[in-house]
N, C-alpha and C. Protein backbone atom coordinates (compact mmCIF):
# COMPACT_ATOMS: atom_id res chain seq x y z
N UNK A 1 0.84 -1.20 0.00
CA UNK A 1 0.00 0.00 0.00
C UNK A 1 0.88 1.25 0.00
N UNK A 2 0.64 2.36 -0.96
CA UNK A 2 1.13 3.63 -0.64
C UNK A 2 0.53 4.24 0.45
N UNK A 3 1.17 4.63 1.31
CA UNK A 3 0.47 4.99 2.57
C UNK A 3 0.05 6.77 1.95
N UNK A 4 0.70 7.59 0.98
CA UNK A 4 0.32 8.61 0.22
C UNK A 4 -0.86 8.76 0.47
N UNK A 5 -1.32 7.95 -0.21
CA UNK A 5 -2.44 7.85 -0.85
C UNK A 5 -3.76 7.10 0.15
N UNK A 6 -3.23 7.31 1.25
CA UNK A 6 -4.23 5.99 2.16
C UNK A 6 -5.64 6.61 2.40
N UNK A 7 -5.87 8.03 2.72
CA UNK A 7 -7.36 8.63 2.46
C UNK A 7 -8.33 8.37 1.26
N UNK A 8 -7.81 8.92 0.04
CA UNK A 8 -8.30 8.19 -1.08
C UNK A 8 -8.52 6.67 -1.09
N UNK A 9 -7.61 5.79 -1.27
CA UNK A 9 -8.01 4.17 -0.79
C UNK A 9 -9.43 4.26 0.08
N UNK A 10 -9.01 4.67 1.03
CA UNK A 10 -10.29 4.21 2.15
C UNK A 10 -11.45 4.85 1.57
N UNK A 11 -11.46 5.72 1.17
CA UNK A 11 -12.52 6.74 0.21
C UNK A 11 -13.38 5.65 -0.61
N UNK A 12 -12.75 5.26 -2.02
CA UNK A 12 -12.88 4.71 -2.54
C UNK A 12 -13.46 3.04 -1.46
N UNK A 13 -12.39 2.28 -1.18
CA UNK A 13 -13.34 1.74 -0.44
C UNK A 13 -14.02 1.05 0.20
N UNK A 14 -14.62 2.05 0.73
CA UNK A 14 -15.79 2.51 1.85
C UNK A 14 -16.86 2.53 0.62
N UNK A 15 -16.90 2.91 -0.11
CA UNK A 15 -17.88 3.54 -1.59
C UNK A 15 -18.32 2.14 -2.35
N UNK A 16 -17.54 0.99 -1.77
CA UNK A 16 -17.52 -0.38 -2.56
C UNK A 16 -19.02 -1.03 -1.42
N UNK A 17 -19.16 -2.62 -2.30
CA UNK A 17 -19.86 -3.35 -1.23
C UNK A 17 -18.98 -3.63 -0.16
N UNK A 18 -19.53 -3.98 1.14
CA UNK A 18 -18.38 -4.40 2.27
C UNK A 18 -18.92 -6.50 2.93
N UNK A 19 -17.66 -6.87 2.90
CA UNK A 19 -18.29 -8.37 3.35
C UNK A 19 -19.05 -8.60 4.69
N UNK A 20 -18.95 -7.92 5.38
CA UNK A 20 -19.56 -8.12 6.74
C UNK A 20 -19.10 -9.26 7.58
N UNK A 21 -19.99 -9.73 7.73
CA UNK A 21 -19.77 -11.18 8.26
C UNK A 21 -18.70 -12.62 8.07
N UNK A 22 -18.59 -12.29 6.13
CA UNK A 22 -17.43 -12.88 5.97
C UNK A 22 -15.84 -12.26 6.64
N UNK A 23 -15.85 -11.05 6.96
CA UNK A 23 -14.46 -10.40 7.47
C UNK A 23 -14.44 -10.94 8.65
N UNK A 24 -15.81 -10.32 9.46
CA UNK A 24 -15.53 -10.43 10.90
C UNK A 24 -15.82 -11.44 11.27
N UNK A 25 -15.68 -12.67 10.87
CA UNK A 25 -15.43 -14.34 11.30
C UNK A 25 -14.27 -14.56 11.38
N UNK A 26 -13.70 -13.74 10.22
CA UNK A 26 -12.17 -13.92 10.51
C UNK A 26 -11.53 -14.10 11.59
N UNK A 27 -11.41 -12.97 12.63
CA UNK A 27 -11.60 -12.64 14.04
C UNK A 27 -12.39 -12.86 14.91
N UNK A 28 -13.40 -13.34 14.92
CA UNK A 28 -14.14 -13.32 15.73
C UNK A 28 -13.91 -15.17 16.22
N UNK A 29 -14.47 -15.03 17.32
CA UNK A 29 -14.21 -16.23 18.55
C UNK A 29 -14.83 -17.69 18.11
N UNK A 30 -13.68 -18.58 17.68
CA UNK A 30 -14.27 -19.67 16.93
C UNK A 30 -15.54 -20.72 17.97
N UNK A 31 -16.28 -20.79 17.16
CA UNK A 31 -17.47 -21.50 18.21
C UNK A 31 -18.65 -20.66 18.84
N UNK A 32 -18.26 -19.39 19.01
CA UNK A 32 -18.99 -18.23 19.45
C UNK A 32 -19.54 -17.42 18.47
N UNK A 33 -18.77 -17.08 17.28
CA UNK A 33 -19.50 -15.64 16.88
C UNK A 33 -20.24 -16.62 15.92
N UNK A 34 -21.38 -16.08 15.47
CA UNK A 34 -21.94 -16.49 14.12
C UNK A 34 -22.87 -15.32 14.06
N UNK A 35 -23.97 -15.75 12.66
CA UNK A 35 -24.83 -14.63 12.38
C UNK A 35 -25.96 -14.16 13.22
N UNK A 36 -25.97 -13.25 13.65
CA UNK A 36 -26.98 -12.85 14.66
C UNK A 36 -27.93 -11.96 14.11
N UNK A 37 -29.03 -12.23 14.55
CA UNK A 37 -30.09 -10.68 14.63
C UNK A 37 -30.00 -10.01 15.54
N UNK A 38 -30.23 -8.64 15.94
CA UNK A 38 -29.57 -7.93 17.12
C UNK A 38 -30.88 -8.05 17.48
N UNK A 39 -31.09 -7.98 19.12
CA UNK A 39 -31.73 -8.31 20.02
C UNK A 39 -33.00 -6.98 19.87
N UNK A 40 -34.35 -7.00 19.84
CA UNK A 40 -35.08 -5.73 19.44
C UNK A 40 -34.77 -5.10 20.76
N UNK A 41 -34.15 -5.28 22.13
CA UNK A 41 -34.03 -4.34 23.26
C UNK A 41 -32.42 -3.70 23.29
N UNK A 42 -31.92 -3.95 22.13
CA UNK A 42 -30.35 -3.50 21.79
C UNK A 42 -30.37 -1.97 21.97
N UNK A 43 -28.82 -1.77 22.77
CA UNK A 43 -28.91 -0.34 22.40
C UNK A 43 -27.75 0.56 21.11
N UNK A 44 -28.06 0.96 20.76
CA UNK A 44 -26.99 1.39 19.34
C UNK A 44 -25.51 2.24 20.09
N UNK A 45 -24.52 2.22 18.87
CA UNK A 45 -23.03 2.87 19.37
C UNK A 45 -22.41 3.23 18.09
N UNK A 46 -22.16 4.32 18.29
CA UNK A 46 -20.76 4.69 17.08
C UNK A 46 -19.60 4.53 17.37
N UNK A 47 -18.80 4.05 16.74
CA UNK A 47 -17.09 4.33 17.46
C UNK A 47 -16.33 4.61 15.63
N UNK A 48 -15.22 5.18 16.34
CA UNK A 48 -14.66 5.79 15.56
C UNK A 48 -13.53 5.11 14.92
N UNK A 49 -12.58 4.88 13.67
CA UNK A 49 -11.52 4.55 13.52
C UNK A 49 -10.73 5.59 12.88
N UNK A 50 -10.02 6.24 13.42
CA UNK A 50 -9.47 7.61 13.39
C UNK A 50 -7.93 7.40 13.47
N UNK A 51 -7.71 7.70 11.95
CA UNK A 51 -6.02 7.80 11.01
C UNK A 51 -5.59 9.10 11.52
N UNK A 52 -4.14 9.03 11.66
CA UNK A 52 -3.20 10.72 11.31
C UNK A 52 -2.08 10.11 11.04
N UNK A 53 -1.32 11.08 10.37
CA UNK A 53 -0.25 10.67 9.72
C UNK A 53 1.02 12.04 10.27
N UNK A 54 2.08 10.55 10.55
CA UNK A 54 3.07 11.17 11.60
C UNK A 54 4.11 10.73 11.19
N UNK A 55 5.19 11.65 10.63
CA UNK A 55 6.88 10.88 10.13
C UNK A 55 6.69 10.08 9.32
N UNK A 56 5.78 9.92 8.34
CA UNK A 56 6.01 9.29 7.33
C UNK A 56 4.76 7.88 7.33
N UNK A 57 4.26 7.90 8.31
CA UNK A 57 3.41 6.84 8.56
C UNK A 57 2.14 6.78 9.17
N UNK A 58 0.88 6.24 8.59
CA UNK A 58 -0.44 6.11 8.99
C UNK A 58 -0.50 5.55 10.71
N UNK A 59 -1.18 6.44 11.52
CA UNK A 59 -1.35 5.44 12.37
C UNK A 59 -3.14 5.69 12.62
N UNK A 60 -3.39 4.55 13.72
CA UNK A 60 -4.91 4.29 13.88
C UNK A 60 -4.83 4.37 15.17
N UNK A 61 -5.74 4.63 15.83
CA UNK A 61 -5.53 5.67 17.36
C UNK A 61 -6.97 4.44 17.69
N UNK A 62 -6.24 3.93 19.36
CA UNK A 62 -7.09 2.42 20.02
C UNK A 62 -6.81 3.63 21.16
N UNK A 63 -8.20 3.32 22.27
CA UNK A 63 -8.07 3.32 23.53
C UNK A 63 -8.65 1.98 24.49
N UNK A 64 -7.50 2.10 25.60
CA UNK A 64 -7.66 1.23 26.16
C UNK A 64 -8.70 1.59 27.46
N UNK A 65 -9.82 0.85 27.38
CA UNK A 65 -10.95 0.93 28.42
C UNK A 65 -10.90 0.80 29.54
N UNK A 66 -11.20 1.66 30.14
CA UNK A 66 -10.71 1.65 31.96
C UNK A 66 -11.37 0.45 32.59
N UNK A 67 -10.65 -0.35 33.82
CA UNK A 67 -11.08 -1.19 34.38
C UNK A 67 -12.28 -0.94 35.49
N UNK A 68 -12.16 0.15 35.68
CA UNK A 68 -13.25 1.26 36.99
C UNK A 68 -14.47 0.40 37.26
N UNK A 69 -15.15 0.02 35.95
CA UNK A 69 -16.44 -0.10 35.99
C UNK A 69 -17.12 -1.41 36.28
N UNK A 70 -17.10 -2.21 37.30
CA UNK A 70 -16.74 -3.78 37.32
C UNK A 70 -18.06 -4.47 36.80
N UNK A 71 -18.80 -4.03 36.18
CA UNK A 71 -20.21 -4.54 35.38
C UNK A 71 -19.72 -4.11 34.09
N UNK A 72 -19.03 -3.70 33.68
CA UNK A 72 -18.72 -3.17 32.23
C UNK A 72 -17.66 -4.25 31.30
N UNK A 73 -18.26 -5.38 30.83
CA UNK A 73 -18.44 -5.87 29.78
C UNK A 73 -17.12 -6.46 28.74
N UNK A 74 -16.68 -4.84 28.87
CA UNK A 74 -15.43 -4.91 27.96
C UNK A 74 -14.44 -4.07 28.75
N UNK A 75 -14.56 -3.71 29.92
CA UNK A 75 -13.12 -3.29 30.29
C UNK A 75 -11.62 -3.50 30.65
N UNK A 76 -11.13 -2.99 30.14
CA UNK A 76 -9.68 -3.38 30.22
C UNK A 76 -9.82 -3.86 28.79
N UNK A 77 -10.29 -3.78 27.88
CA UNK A 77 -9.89 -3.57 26.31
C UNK A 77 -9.33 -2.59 25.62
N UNK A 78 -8.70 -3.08 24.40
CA UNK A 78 -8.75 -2.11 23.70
C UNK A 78 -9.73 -1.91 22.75
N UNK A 79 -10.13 -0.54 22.49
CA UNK A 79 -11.20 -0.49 21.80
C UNK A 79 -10.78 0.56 20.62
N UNK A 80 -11.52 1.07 19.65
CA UNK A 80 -12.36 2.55 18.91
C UNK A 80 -12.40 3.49 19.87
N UNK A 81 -12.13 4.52 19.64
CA UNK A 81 -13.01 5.70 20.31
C UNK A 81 -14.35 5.41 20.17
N UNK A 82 -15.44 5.76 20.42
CA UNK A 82 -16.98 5.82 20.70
C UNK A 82 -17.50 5.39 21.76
N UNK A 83 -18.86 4.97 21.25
CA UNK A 83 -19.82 5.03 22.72
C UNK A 83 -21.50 4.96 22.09
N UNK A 84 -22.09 5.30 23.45
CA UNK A 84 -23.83 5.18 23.06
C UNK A 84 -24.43 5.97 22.17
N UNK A 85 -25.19 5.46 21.43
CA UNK A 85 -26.16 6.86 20.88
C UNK A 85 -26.83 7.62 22.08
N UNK A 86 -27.32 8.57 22.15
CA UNK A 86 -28.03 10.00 23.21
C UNK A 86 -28.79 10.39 21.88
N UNK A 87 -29.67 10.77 23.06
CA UNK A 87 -30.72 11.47 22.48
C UNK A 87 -30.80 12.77 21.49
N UNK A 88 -29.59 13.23 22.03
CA UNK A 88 -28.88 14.61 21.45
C UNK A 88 -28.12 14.44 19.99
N UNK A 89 -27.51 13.20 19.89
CA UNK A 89 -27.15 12.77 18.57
C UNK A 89 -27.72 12.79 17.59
N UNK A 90 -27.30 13.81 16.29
CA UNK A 90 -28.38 13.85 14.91
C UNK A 90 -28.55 12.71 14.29
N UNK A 91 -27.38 11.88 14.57
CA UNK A 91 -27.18 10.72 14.17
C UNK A 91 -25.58 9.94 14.75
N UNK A 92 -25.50 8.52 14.38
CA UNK A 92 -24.68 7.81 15.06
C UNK A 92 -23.29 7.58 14.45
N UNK A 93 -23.31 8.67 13.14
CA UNK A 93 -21.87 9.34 12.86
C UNK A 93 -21.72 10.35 14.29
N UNK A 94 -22.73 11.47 14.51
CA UNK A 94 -22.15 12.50 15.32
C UNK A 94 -22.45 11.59 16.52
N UNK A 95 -22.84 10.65 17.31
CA UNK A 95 -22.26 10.07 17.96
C UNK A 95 -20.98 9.61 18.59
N UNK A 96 -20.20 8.50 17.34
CA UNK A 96 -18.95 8.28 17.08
C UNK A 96 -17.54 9.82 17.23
N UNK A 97 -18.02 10.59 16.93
CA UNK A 97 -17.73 11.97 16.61
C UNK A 97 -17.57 12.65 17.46
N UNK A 98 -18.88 12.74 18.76
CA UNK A 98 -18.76 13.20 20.37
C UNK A 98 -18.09 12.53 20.90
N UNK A 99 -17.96 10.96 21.16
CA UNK A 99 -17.34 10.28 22.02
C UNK A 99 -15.78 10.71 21.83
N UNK A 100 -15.33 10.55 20.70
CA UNK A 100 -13.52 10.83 20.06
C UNK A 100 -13.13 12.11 21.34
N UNK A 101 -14.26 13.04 20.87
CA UNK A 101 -14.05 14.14 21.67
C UNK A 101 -14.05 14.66 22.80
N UNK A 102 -15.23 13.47 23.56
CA UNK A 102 -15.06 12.93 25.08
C UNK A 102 -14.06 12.72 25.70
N UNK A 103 -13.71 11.83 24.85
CA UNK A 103 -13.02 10.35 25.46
C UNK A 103 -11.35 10.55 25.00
N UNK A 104 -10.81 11.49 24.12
CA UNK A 104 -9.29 11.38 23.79
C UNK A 104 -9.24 12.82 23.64
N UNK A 105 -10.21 13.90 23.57
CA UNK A 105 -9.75 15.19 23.34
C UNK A 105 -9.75 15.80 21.71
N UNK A 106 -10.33 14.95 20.62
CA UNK A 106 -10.05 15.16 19.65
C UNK A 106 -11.48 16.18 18.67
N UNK A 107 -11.18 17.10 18.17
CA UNK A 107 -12.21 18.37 18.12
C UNK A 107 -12.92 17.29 17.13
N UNK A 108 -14.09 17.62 16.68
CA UNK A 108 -14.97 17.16 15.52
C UNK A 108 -14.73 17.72 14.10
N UNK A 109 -14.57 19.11 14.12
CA UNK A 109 -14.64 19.99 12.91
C UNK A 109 -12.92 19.37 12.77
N UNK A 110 -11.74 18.53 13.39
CA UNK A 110 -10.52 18.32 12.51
C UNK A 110 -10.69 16.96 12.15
N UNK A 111 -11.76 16.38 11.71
CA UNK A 111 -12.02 15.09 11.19
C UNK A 111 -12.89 15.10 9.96
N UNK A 112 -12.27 14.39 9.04
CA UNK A 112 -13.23 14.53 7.73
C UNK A 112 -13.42 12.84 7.56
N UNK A 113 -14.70 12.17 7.88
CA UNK A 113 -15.50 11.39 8.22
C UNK A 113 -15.60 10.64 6.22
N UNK A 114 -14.80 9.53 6.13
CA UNK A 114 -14.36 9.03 4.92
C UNK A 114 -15.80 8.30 4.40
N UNK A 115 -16.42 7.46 5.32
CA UNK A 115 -17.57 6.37 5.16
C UNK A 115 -17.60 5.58 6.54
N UNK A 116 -18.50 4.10 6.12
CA UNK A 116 -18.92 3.68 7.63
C UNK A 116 -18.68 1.88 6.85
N UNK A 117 -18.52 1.55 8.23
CA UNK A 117 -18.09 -0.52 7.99
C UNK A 117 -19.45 -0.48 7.99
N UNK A 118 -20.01 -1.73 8.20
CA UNK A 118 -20.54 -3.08 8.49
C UNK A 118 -21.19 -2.67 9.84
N UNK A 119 -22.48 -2.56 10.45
CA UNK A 119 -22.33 -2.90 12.10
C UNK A 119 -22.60 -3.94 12.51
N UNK A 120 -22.01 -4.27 13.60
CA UNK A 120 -21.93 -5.46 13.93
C UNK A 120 -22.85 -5.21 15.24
N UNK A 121 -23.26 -6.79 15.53
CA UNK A 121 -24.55 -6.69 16.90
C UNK A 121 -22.98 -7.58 18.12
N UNK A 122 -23.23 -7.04 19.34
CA UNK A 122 -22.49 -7.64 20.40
C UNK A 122 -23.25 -8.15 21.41
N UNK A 123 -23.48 -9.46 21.33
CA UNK A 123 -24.29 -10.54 22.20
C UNK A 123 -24.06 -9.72 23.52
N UNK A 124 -22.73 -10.21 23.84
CA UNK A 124 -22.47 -10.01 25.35
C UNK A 124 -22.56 -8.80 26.60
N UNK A 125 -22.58 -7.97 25.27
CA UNK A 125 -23.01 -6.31 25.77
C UNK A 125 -24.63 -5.76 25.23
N UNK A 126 -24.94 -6.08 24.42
CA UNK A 126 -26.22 -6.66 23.97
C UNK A 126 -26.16 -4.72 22.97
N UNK A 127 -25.10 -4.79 22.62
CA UNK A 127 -24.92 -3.43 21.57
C UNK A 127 -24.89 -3.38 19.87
N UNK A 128 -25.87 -2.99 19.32
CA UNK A 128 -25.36 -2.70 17.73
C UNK A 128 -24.58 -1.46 17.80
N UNK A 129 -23.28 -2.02 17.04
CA UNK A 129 -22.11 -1.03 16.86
C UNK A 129 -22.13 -0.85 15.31
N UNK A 130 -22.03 0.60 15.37
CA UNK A 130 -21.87 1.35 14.25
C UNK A 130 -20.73 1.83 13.70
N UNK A 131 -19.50 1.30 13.20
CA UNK A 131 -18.21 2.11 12.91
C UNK A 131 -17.93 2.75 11.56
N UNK A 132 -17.28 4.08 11.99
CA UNK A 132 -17.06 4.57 10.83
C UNK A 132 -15.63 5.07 10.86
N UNK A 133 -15.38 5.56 9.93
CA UNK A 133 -13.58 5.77 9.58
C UNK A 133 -13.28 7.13 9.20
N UNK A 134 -12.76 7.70 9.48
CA UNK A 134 -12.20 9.17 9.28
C UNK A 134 -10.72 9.42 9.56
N UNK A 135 -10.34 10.76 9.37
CA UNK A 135 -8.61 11.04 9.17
C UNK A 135 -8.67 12.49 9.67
N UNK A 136 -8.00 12.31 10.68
CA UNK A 136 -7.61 13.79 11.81
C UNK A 136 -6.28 14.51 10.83
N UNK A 137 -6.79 15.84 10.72
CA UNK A 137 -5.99 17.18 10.42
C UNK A 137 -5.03 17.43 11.48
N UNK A 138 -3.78 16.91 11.12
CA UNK A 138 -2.67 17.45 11.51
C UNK A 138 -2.65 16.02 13.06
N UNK A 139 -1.20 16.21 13.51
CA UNK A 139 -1.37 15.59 14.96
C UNK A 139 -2.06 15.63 16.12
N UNK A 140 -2.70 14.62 16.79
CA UNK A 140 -3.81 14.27 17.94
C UNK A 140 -2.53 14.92 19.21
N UNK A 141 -3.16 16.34 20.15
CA UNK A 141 -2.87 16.42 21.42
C UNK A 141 -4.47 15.91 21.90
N UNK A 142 -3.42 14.69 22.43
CA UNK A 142 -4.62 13.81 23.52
C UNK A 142 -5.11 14.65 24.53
N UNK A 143 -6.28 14.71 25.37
CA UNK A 143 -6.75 14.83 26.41
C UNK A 143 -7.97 13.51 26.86
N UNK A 144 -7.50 12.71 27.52
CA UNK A 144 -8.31 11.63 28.03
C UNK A 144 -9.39 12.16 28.96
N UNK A 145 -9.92 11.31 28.78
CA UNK A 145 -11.35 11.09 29.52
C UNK A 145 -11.18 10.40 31.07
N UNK A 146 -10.34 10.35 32.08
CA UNK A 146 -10.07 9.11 32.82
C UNK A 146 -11.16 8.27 33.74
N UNK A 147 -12.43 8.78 33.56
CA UNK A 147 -13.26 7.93 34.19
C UNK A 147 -13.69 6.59 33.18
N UNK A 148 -13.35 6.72 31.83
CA UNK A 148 -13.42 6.07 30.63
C UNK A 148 -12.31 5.21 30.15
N UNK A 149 -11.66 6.02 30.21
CA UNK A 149 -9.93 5.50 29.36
C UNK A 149 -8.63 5.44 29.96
N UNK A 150 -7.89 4.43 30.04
CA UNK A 150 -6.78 4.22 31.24
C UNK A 150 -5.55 4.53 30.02
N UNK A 151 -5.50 4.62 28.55
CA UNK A 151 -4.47 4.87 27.66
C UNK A 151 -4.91 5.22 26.65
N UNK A 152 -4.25 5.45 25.50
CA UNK A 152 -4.26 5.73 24.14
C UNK A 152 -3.07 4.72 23.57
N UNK A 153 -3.08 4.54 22.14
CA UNK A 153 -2.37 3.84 21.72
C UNK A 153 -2.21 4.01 20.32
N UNK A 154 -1.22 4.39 19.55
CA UNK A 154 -1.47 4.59 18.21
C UNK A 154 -0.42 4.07 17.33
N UNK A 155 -0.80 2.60 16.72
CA UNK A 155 0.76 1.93 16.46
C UNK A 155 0.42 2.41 14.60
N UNK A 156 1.67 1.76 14.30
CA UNK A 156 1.59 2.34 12.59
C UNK A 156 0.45 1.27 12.43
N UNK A 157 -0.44 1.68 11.42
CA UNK A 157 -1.33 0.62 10.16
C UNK A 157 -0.98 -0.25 9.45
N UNK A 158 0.36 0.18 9.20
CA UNK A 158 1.26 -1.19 8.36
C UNK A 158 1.33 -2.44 9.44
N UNK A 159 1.24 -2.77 10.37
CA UNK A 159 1.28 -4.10 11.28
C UNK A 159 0.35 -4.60 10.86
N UNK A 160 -0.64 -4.13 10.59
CA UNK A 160 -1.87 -4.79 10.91
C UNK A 160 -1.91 -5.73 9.48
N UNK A 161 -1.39 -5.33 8.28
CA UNK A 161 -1.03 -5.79 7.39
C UNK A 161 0.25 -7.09 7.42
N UNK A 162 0.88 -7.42 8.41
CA UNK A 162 1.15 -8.36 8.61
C UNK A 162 0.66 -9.04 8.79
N UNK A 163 1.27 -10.77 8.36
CA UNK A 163 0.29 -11.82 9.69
C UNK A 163 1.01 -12.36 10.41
N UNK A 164 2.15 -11.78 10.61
CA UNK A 164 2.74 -12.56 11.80
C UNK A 164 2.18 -11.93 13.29
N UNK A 165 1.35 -10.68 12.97
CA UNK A 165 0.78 -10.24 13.84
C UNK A 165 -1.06 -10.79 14.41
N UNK A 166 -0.88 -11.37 13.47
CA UNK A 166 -2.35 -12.46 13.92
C UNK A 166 -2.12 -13.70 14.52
N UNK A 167 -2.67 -13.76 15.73
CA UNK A 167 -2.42 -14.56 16.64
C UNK A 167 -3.54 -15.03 17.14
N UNK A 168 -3.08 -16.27 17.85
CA UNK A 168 -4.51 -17.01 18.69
C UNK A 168 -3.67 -17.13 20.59
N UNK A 169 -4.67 -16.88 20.76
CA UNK A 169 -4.54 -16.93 22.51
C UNK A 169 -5.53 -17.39 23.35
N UNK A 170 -5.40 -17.71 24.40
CA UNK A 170 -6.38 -17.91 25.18
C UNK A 170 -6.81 -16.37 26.49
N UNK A 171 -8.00 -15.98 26.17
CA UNK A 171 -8.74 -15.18 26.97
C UNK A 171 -9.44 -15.20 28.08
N UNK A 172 -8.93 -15.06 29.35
CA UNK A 172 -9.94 -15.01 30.59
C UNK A 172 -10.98 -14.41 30.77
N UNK A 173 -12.30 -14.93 31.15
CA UNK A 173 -13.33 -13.77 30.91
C UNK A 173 -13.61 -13.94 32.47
N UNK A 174 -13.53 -14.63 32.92
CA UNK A 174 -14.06 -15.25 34.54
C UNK A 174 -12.93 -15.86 35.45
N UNK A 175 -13.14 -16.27 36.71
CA UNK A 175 -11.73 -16.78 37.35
C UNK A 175 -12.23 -18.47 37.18
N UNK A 176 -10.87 -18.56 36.03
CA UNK A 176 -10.91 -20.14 36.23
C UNK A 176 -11.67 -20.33 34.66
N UNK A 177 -12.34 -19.39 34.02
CA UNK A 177 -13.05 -19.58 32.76
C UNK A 177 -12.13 -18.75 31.81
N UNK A 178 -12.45 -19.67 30.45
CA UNK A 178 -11.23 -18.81 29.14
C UNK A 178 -12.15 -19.02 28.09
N UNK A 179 -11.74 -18.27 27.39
CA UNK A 179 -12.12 -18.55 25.64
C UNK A 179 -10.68 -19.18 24.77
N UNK A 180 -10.69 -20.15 24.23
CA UNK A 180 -9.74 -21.03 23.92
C UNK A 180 -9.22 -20.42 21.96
N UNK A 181 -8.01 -20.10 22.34
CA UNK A 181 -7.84 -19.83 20.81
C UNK A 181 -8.49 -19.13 20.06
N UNK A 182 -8.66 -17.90 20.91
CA UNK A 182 -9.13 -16.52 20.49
C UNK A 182 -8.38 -15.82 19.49
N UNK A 183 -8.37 -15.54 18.12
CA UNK A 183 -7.52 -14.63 17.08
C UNK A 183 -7.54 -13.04 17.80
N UNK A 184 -6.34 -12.86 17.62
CA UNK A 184 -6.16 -11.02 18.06
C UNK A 184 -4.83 -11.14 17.14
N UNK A 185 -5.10 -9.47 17.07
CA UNK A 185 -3.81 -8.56 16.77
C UNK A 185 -3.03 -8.09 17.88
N UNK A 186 -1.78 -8.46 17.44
CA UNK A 186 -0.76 -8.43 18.87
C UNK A 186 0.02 -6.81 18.17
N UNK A 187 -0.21 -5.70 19.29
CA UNK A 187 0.44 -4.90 19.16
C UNK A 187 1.27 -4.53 20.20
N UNK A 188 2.30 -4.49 19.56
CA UNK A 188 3.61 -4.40 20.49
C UNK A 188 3.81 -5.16 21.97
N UNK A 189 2.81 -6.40 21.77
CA UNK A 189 3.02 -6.84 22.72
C UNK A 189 1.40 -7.30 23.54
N UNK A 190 0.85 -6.03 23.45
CA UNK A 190 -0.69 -6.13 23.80
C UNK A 190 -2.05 -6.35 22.75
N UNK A 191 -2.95 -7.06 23.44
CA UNK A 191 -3.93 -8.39 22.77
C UNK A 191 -4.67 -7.43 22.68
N UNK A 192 -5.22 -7.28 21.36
CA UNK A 192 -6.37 -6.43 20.58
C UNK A 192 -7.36 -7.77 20.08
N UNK A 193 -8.73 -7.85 20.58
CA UNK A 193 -9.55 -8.99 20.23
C UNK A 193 -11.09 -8.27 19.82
N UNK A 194 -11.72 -9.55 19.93
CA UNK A 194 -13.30 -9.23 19.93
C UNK A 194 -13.82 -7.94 18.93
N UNK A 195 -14.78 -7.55 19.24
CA UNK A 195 -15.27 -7.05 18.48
C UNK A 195 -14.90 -5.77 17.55
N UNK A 196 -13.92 -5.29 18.43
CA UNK A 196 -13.01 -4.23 18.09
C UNK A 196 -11.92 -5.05 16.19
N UNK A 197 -11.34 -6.37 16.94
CA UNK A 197 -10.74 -7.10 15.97
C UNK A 197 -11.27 -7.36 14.85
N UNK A 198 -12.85 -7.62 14.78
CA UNK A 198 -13.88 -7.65 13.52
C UNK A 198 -13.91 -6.80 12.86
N UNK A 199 -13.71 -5.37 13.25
CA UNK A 199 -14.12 -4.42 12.95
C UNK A 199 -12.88 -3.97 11.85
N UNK A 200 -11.99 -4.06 12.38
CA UNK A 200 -10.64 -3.61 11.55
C UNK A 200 -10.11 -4.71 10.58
N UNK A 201 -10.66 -6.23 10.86
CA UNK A 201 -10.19 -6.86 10.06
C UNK A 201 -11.30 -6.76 8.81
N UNK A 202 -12.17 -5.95 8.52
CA UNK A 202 -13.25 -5.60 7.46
C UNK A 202 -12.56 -4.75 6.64
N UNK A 203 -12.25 -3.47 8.05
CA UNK A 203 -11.41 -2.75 7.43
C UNK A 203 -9.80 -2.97 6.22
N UNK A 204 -9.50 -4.31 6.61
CA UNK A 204 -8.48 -4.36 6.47
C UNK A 204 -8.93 -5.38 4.81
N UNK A 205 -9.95 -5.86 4.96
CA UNK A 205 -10.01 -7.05 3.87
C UNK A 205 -10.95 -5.55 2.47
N UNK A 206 -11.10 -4.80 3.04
CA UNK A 206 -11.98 -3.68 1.93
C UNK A 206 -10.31 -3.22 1.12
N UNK A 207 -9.19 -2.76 1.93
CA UNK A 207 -8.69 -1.90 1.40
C UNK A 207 -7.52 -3.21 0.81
N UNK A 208 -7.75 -4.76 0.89
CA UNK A 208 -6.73 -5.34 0.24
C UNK A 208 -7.26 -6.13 -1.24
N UNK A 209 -8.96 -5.71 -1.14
CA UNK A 209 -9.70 -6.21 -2.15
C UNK A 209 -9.35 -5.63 -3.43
């Protein structure tokens, strides 16, 4: 990939059909994920996948989810920026869009909002997630959220294009309970999984199509 050129790519496409379900099986938890209907008491979410380009190289900006909340589902992940739809939301782009801005400090008006994946339904949180993809003007000064977010993380995009970076592991969800040979992206060390992992590996199978 020319990384030049990586806005246009994603432009383009985003503008194509997207596989859905065929991507995010890829990643997703063998034995567990399959095709779902989202639950009619679901509640909706935008999250964001938000590029800048620094020294020569794309990166994609993960936060890692604070552990605080001990009913919360997915904490201690890494995730997207985003969050719930509100009532106040015109829609679940400006959703995705508030949360960035919540949650890492990042203005709305320096994001130009490329297109949107696939959403995916999350059994276990009982959420339809909405992701969409955009590219921040100039470099991210973070300001975290810390009742939300315990880090930021922004490795280059080219890894993810490896596969020596696709891995299987085993995941604790309970004491004494695992998910066996879970696929994640290992960045620099730390396990990027679940639904977050679906999400980018869509991303990742659109822009190698």
């Amino acid at each position: 990939m020319e990384y030049s050129d990586l806005p246009i790519r994603l432009s383009e496409a985003l503008s194509g059909d997207l596989p859905g379900f065929e991507a995010h099986k890829i990643m997703g938890v063998a034995g567990h994920y399959r095709r779902q209907q989202p639950a009619s008491d679901c509640s909706k979410a935008g999250v964001l996948a938000l590029f800048y380009h620094l020294n020569g190289s794309w990166k994609l900006i993960f936060i890692r989810r604070s552990n605080r909340y001990q009913d919360d589902r997915h904490k201690g992940q890494i995730g997207f920026p985003g969050g719930k739809y509100e009532e106040q939301d015109e829609n679940l782009m400006k959703t995705a869009l508030r949360e960035a801005n919540e949650e890492i400090g990042v203005e709305p008006n320096r994001i130009d909002v490329l297109g949107k994946l696939s959403k995916l339904y999350i059994p276990v949180s009982n959420f339809l997630v909405h992701p969409y993809v955009g590219v921040l003007d100039g470099v991210p000064q973070f300001r975290l959220q810390p009742t939300e977010v315990d880090d930021v993380l922004t490795p280059d995009f080219h890894i993810f294009f490896d596969k020596k970076n696709m891995k299987t592991t085993d995941i604790p969800i309970d004491i004494g309970i695992y998910l066996r040979n879970v696929p994640y992206f290992d960045i620099n060390g730390q396990v990027l999984w679940g639904a977050t992992a679906m999400i980018l590996s869509e991303l990742l199978w659109v822009l190698e199509s």
